[in-house]
Protein backbone atom coordinates (compact mmCIF):
# COMPACT_ATOMS: atom_id res chain seq x y z
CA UNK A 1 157.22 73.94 -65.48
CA UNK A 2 159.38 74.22 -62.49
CA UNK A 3 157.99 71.53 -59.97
CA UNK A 4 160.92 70.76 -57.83
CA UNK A 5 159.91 73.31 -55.13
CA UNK A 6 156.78 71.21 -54.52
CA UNK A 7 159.05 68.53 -53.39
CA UNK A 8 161.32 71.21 -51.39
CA UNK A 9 158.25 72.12 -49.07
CA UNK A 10 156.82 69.04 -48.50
CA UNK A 11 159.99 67.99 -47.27
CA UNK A 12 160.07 70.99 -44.81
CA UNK A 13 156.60 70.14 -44.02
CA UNK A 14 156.95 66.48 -43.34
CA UNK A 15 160.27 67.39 -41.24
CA UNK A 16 158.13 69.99 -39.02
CA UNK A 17 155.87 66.95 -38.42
CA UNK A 18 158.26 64.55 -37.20
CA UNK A 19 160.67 67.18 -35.84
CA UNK A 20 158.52 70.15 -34.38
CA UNK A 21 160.15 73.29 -33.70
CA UNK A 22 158.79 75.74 -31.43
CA UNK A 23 159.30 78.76 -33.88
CA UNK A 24 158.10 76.85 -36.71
CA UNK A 25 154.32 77.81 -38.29
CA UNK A 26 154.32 73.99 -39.71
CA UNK A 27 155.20 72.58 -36.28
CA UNK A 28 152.28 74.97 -34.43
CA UNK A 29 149.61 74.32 -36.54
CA UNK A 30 149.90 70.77 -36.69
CA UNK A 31 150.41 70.99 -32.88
CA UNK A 32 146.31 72.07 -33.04
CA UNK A 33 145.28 68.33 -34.45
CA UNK A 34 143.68 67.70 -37.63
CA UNK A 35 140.75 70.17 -37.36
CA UNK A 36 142.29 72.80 -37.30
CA UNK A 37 144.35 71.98 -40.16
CA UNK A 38 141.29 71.54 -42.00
CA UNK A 39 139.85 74.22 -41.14
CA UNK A 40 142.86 76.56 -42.09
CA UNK A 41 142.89 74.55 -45.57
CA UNK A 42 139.29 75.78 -46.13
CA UNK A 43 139.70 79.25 -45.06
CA UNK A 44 142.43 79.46 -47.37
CA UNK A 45 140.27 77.93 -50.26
CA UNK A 46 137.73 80.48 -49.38
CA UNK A 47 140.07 83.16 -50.14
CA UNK A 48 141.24 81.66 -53.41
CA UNK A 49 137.51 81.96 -54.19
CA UNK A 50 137.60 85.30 -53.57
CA UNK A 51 140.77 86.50 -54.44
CA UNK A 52 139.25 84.24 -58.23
CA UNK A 53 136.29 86.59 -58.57
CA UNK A 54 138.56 89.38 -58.92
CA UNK A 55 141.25 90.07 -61.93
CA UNK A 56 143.86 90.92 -59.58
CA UNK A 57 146.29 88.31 -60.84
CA UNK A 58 148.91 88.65 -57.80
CA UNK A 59 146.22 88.03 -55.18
CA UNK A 60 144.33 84.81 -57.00
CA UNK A 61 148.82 83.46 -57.19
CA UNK A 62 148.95 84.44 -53.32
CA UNK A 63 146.36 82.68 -52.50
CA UNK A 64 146.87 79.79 -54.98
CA UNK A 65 150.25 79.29 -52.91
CA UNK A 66 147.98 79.07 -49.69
CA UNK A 67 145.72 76.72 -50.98
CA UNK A 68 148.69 74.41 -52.14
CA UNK A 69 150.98 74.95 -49.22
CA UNK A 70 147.78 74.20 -46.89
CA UNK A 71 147.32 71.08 -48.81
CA UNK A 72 150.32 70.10 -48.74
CA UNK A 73 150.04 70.18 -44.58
CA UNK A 74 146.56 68.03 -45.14
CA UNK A 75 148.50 65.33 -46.86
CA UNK A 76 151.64 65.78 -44.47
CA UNK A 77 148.95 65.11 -41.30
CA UNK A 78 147.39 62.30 -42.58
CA UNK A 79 150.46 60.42 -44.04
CA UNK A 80 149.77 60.94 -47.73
CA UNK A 81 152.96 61.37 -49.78
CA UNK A 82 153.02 63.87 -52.07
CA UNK A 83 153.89 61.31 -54.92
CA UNK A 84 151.44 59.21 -53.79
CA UNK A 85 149.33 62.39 -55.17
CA UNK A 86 151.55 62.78 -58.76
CA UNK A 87 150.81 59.37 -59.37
CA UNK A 88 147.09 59.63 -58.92
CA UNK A 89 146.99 62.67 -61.27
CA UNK A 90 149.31 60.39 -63.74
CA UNK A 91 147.03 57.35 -63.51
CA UNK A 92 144.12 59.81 -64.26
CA UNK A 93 146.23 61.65 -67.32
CA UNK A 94 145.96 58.06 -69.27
């Protein structure tokens, strides 16, 4: 399973955060504080749920990717490495 391009967009995320660029979707939503980064994450669940109940396999991936990337913004926000993350789901795999 190809996991490397978790690590590639956290590091764009994380670089947004503590180098915001006025273009950058990243850099404006984090710009909005922690609510509404949270509340983006959970709109973006909601449609996963959604997109779930259906059998159209493209749209439950599309918004799989949203749900992930959005997390990955969570975790960016509040500090959280996304190894610190790995390792939790390793610790857990024993």
């Amino acid at each position: 399973m190809e996991t490397e391009i978790l690590d590639e967009v956290f590091a764009v995320i994380e670089d947004r955060r503590d180098s915001p660029r006025q273009a950058s979707y990243v850099s404006g939503l984090l710009a909005k504080g922690e609510a509404e980064v949270i509340r983006k994450f959970g709109e973006e669940a909601g449609e996963l749920s959604v997109a779930a109940k259906g059998d159209e396999k493209a749209k439950i991936i599309h918004e799989a990717a949203d749900v992930v990337f959005h997390l990955m913004v969570i975790l960016a926000a509040k500090g959280v490495r996304l190894d610190e993350v790995m390792e939790e789901l390793r610790r857990r795999r024993r």
